[in-house]
N, C-alpha and C. Protein backbone atom coordinates (compact mmCIF):
# COMPACT_ATOMS: atom_id res chain seq x y z
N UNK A 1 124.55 180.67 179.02
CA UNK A 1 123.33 180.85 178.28
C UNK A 1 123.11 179.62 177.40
N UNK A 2 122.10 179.09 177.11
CA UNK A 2 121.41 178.06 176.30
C UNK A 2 120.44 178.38 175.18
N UNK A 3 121.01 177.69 174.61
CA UNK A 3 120.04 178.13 173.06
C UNK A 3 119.33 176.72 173.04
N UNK A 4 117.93 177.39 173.10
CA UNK A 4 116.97 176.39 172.25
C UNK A 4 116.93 175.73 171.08
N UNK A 5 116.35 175.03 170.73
CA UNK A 5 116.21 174.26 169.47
C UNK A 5 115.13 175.18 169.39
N UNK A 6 115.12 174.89 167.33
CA UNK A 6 113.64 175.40 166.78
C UNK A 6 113.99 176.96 166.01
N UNK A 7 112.80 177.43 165.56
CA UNK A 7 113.18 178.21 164.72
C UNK A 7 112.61 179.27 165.10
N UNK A 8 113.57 181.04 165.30
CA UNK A 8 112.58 182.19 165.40
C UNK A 8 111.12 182.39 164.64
N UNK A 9 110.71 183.33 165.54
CA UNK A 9 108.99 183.77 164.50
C UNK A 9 109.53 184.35 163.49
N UNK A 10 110.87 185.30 163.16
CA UNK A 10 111.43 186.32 161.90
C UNK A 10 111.49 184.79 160.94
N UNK A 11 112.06 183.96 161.48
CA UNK A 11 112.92 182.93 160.85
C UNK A 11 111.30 182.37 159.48
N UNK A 12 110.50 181.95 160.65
CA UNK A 12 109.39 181.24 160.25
C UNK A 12 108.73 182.04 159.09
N UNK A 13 107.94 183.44 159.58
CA UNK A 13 107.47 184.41 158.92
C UNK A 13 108.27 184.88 157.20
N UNK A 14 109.68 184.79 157.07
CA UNK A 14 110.19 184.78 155.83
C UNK A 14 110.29 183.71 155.39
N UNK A 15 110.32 182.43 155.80
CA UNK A 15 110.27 181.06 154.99
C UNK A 15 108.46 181.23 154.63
N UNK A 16 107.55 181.68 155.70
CA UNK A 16 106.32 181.79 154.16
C UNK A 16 106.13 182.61 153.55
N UNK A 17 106.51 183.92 153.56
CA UNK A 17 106.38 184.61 152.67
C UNK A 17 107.14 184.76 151.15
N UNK A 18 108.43 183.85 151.34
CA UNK A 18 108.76 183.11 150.42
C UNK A 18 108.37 182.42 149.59
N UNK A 19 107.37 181.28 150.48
CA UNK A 19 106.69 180.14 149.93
C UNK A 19 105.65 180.48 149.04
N UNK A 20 104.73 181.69 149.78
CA UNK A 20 103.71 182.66 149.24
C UNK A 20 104.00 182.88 147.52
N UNK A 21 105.12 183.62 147.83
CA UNK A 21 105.60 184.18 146.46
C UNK A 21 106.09 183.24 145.16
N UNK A 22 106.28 182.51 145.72
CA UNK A 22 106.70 181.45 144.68
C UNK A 22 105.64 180.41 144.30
N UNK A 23 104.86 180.51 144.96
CA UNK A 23 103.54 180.01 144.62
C UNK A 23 102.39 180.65 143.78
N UNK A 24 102.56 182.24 144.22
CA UNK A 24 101.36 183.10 143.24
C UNK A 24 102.25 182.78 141.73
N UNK A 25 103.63 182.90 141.88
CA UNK A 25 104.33 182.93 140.19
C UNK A 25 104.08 181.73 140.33
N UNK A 26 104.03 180.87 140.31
CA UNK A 26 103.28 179.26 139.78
C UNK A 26 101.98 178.99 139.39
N UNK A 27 101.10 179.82 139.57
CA UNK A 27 99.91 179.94 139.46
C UNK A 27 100.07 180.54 138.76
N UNK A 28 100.47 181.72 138.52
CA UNK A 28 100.11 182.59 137.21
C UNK A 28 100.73 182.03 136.24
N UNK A 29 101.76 181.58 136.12
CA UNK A 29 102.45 180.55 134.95
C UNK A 29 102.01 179.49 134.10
N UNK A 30 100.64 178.95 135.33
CA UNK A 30 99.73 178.02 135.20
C UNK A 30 98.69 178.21 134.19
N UNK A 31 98.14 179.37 134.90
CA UNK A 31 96.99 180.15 134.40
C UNK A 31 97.19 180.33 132.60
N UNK A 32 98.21 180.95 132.94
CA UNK A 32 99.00 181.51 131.64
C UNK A 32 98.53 180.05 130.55
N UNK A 33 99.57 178.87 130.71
CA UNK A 33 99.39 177.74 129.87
C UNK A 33 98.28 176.71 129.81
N UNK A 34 97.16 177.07 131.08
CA UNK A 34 95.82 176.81 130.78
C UNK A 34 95.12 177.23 129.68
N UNK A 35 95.30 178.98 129.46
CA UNK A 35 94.42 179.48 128.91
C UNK A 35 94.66 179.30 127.27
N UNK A 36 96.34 179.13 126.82
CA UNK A 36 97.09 178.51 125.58
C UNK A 36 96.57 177.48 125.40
N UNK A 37 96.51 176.55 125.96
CA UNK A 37 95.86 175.13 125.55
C UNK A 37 94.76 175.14 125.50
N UNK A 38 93.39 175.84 126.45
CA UNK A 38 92.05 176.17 126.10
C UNK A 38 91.91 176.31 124.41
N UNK A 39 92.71 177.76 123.68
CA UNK A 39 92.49 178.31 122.89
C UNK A 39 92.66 177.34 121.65
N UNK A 40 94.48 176.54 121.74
CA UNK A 40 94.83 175.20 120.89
C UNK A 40 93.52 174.56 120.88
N UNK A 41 93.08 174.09 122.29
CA UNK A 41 91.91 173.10 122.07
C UNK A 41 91.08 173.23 120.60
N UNK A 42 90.71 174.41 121.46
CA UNK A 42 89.14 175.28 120.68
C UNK A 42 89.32 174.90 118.79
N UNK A 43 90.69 175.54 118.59
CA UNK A 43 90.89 175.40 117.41
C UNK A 43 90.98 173.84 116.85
N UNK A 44 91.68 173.13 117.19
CA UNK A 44 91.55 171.69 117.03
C UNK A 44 90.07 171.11 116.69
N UNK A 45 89.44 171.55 117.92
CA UNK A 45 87.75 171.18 117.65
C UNK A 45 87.14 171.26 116.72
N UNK A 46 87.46 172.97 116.23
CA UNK A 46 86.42 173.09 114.81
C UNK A 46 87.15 172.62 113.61
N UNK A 47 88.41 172.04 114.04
CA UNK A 47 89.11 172.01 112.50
C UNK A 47 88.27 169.84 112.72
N UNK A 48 88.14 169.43 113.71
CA UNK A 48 87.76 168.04 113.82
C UNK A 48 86.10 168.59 113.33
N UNK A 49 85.29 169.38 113.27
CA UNK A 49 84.13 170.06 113.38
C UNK A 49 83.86 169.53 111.68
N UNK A 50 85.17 170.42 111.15
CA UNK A 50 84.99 170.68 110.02
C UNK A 50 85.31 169.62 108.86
N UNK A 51 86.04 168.59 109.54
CA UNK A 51 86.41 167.61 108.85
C UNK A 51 85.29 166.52 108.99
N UNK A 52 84.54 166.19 110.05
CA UNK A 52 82.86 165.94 109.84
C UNK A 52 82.31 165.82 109.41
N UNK A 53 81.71 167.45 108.89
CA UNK A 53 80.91 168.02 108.39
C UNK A 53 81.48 167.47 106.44
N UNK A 54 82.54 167.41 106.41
CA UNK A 54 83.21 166.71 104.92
C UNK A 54 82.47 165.22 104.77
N UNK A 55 82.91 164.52 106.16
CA UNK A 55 82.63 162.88 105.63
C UNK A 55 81.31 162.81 106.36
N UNK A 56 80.53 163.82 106.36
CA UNK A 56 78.81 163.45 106.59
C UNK A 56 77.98 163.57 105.19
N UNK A 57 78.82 165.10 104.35
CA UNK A 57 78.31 165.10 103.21
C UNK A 57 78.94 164.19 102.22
N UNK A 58 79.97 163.39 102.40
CA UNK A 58 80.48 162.77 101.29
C UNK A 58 79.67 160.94 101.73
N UNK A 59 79.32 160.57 103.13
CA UNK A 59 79.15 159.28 102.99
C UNK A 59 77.30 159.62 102.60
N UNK A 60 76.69 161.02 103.31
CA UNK A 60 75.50 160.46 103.00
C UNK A 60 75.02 161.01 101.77
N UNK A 61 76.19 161.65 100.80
CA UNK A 61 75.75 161.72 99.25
C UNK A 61 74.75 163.35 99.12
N UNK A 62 75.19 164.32 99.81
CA UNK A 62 73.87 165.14 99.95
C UNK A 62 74.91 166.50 100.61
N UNK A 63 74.38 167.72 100.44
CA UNK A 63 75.29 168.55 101.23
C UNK A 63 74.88 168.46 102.82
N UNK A 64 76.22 169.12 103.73
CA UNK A 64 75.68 169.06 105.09
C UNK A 64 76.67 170.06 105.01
N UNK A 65 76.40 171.07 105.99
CA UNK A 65 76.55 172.31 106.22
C UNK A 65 77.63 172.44 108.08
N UNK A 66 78.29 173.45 107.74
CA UNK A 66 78.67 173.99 108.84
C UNK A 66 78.60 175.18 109.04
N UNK A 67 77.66 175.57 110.38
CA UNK A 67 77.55 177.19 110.54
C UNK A 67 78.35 177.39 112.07
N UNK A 68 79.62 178.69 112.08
CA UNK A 68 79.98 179.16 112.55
C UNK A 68 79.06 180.43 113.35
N UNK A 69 78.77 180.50 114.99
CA UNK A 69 77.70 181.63 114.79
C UNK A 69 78.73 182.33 116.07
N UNK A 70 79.34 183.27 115.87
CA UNK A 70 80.71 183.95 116.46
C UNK A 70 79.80 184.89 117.44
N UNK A 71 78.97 185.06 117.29
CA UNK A 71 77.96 185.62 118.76
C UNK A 71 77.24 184.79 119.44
N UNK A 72 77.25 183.75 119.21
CA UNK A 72 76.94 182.60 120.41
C UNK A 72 78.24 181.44 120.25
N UNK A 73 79.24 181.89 119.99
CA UNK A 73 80.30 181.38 119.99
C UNK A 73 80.13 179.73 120.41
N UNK A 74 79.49 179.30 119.34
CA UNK A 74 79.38 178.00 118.48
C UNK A 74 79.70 177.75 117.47
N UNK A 75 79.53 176.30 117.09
CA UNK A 75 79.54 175.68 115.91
C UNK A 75 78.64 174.95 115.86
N UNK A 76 77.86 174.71 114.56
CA UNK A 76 77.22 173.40 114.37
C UNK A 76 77.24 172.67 112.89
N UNK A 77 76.88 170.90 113.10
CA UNK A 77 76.72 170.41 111.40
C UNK A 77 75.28 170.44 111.68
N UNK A 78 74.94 170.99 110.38
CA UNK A 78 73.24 170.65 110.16
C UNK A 78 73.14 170.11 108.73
N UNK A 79 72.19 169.30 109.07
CA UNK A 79 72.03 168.50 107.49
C UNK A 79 70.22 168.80 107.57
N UNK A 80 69.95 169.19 106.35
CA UNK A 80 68.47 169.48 106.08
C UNK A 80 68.58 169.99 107.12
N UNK A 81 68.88 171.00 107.68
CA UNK A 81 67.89 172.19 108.45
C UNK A 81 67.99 171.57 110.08
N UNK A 82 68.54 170.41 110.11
CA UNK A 82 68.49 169.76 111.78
C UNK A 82 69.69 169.42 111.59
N UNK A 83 70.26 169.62 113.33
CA UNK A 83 71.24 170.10 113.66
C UNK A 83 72.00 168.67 114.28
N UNK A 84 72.71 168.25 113.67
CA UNK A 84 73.44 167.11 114.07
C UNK A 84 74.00 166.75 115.15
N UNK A 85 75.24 168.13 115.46
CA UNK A 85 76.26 168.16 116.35
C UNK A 85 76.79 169.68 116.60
N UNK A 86 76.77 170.32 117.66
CA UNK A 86 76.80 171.55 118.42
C UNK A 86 77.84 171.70 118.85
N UNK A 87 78.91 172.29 118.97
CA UNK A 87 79.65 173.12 120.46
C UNK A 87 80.06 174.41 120.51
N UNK A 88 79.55 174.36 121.98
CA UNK A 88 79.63 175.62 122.51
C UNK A 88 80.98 176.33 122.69
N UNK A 89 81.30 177.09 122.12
CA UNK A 89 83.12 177.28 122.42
C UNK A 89 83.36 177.76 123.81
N UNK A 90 82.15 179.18 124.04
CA UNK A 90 82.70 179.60 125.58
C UNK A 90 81.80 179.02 126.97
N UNK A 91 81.14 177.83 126.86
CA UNK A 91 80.42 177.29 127.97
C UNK A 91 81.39 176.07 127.92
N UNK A 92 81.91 175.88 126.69
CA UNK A 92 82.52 173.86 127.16
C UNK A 92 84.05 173.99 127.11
N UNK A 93 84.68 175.39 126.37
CA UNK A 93 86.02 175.04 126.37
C UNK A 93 86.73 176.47 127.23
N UNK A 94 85.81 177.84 127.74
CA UNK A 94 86.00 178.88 128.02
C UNK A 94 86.56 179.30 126.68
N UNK A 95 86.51 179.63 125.98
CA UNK A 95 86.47 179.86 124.82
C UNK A 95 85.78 181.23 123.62
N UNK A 96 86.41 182.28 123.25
CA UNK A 96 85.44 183.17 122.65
C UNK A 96 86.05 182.79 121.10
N UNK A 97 84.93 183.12 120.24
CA UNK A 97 85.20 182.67 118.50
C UNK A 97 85.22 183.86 118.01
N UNK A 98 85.65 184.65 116.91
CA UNK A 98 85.23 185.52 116.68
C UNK A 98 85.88 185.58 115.01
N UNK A 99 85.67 186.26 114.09
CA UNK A 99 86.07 185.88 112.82
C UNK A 99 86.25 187.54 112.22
N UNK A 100 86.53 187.81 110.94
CA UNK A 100 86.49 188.43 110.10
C UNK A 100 85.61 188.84 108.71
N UNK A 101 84.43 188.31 108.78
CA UNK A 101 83.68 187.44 107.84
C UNK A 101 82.98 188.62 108.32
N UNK A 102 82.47 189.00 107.03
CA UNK A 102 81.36 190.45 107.16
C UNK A 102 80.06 189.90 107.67
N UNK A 103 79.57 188.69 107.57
CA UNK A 103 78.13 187.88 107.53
C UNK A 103 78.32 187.35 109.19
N UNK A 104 77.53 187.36 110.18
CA UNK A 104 77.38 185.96 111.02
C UNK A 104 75.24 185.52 110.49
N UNK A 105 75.50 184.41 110.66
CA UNK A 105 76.78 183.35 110.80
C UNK A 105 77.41 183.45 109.17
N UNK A 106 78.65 182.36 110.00
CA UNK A 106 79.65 182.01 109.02
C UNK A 106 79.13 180.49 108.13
N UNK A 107 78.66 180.44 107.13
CA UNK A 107 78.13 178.96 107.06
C UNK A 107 79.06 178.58 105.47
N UNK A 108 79.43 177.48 105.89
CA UNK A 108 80.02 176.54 104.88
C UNK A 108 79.34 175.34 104.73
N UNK A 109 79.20 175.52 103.47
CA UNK A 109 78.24 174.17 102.48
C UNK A 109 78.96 172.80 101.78
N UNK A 110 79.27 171.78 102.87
CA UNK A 110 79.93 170.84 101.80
C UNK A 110 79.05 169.91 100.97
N UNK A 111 79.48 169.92 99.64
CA UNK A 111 78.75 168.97 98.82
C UNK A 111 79.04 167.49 99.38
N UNK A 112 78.36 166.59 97.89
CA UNK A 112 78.41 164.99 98.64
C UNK A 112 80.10 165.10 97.65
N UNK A 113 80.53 165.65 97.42
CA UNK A 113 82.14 165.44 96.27
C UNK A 113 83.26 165.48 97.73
N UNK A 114 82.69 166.52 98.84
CA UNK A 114 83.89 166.84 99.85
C UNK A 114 84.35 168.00 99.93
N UNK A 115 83.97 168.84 99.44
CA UNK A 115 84.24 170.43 98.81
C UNK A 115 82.91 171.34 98.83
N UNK A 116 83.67 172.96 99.68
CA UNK A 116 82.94 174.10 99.79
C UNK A 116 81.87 174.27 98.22
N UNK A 117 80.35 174.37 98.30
CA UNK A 117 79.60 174.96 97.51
C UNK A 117 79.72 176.14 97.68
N UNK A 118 80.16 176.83 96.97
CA UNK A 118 80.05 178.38 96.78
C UNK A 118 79.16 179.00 96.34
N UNK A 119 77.97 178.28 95.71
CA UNK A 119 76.78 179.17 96.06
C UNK A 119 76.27 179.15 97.15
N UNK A 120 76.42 178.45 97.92
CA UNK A 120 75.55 178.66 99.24
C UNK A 120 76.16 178.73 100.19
N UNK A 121 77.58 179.04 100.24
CA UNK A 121 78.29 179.52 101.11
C UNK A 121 78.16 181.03 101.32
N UNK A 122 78.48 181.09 103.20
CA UNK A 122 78.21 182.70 103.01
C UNK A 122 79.51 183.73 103.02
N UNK A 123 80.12 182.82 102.37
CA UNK A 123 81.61 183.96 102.11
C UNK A 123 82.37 183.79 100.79
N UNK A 124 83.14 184.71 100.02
CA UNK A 124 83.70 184.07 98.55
C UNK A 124 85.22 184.40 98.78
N UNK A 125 85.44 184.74 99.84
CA UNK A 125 86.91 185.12 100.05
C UNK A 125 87.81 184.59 101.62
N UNK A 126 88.86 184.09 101.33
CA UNK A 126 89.64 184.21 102.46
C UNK A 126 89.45 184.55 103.99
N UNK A 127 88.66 183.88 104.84
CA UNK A 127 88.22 184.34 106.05
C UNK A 127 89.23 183.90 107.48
N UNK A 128 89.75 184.47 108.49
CA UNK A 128 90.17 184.18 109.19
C UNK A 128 89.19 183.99 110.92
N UNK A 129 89.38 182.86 111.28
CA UNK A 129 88.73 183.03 112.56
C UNK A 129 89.52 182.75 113.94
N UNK A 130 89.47 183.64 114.70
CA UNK A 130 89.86 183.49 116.20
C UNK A 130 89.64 182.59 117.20
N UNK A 131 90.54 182.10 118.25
CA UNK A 131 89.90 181.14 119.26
C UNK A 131 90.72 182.17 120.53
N UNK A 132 89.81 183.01 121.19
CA UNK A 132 90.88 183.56 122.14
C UNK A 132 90.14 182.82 123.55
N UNK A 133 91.55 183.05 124.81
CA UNK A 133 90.61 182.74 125.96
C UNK A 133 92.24 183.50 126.88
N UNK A 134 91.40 184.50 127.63
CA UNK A 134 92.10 185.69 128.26
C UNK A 134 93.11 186.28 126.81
N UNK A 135 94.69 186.16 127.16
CA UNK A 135 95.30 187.22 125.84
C UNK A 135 95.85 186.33 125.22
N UNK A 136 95.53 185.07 125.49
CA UNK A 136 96.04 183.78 123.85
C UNK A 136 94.63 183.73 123.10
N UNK A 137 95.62 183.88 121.62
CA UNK A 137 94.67 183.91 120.79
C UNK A 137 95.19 183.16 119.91
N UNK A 138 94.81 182.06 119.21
CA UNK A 138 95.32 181.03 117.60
C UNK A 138 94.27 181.90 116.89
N UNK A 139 94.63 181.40 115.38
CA UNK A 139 93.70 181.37 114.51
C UNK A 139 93.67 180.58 113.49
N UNK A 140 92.56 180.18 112.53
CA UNK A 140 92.96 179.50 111.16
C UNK A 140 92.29 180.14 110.12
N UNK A 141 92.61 180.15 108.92
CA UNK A 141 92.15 180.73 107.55
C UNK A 141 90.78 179.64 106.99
N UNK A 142 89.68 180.21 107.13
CA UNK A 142 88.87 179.09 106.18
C UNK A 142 88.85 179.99 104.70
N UNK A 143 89.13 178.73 103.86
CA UNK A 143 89.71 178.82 102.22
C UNK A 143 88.20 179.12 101.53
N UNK A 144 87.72 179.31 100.94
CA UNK A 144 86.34 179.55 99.78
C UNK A 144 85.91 178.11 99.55
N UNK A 145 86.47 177.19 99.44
CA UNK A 145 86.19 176.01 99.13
C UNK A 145 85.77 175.03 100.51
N UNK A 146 86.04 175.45 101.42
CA UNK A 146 85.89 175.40 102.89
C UNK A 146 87.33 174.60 103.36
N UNK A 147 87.96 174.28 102.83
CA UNK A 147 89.58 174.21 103.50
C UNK A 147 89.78 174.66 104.91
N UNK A 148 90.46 174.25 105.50
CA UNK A 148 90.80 174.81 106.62
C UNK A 148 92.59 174.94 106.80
N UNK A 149 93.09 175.77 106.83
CA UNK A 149 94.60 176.27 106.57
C UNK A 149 95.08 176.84 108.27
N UNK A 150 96.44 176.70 108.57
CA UNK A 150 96.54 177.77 109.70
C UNK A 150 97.35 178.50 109.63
């Protein structure tokens, strides 16, 4: 009797279903640390958002504003009433915002000094906001003064 070269169909059929399997857990592992770094992103952004919105009101001497709007899960700087600079959290980063802040929007007023106006801010206490995307979620504390803490 003579044996062929090459490999049974049993032989073949468990080397992919192997391959299969070790591939969906790579993907989901993937998925997994996509959606962590989405969320890092997100947060990074508004804390770069928010540091902006500081040296727009401090170089052009005047307040400029940041409004958080957690149902159109944006941000924007607006100075006088027009809107500088926008992002979208869940169209550009997949991204949902969501906060603790009894008010939307969330708006923080920096003077031309570099620091939260608290009269025209719409919060006087300790606010925390969310960056989730699937079940990662960061967050950071915005301070009364408009600080940003994490």
């Amino acid at each position: 009797m003579t044996r062929r070269a090459g490999f049974t169909l049993i032989e073949l059929t468990v080397t992919i279903v192997v391959a299969g399997l070790i591939l969906s857990l790579v993907g989901r592992a993937l998925g997994d640390v996509q959606r962590r770094l989405a969320a890092q992103q997100a947060m990074k952004t508004f804390e770069a958002l928010q540091a902006r919105t500081r040296a727009h009101a401090i170089e052009r001497g005047t307040e400029v504003d940041l409004v958080l709007d957690t149902d159109g899960d944006s941000a924007s700087i607006v100075l006088a009433g027009r809107v500088l600079e926008t992002i979208h959290f869940r169209s550009e980063l997949g991204v949902d915002v969501w906060s603790n802040a009894s008010s939307n929007p969330v708006t923080v007023c920096m003077n031309p000094r570099g620091y939260g106006d608290p009269s025209c801010m719409s919060f006087t206490s300790v606010i925390n906001v969310y960056f989730g995307a699937g079940s990662d979620t960061v967050s950071l504390h915005m301070l009364p003064l408009g600080q940003i803490v994490r």
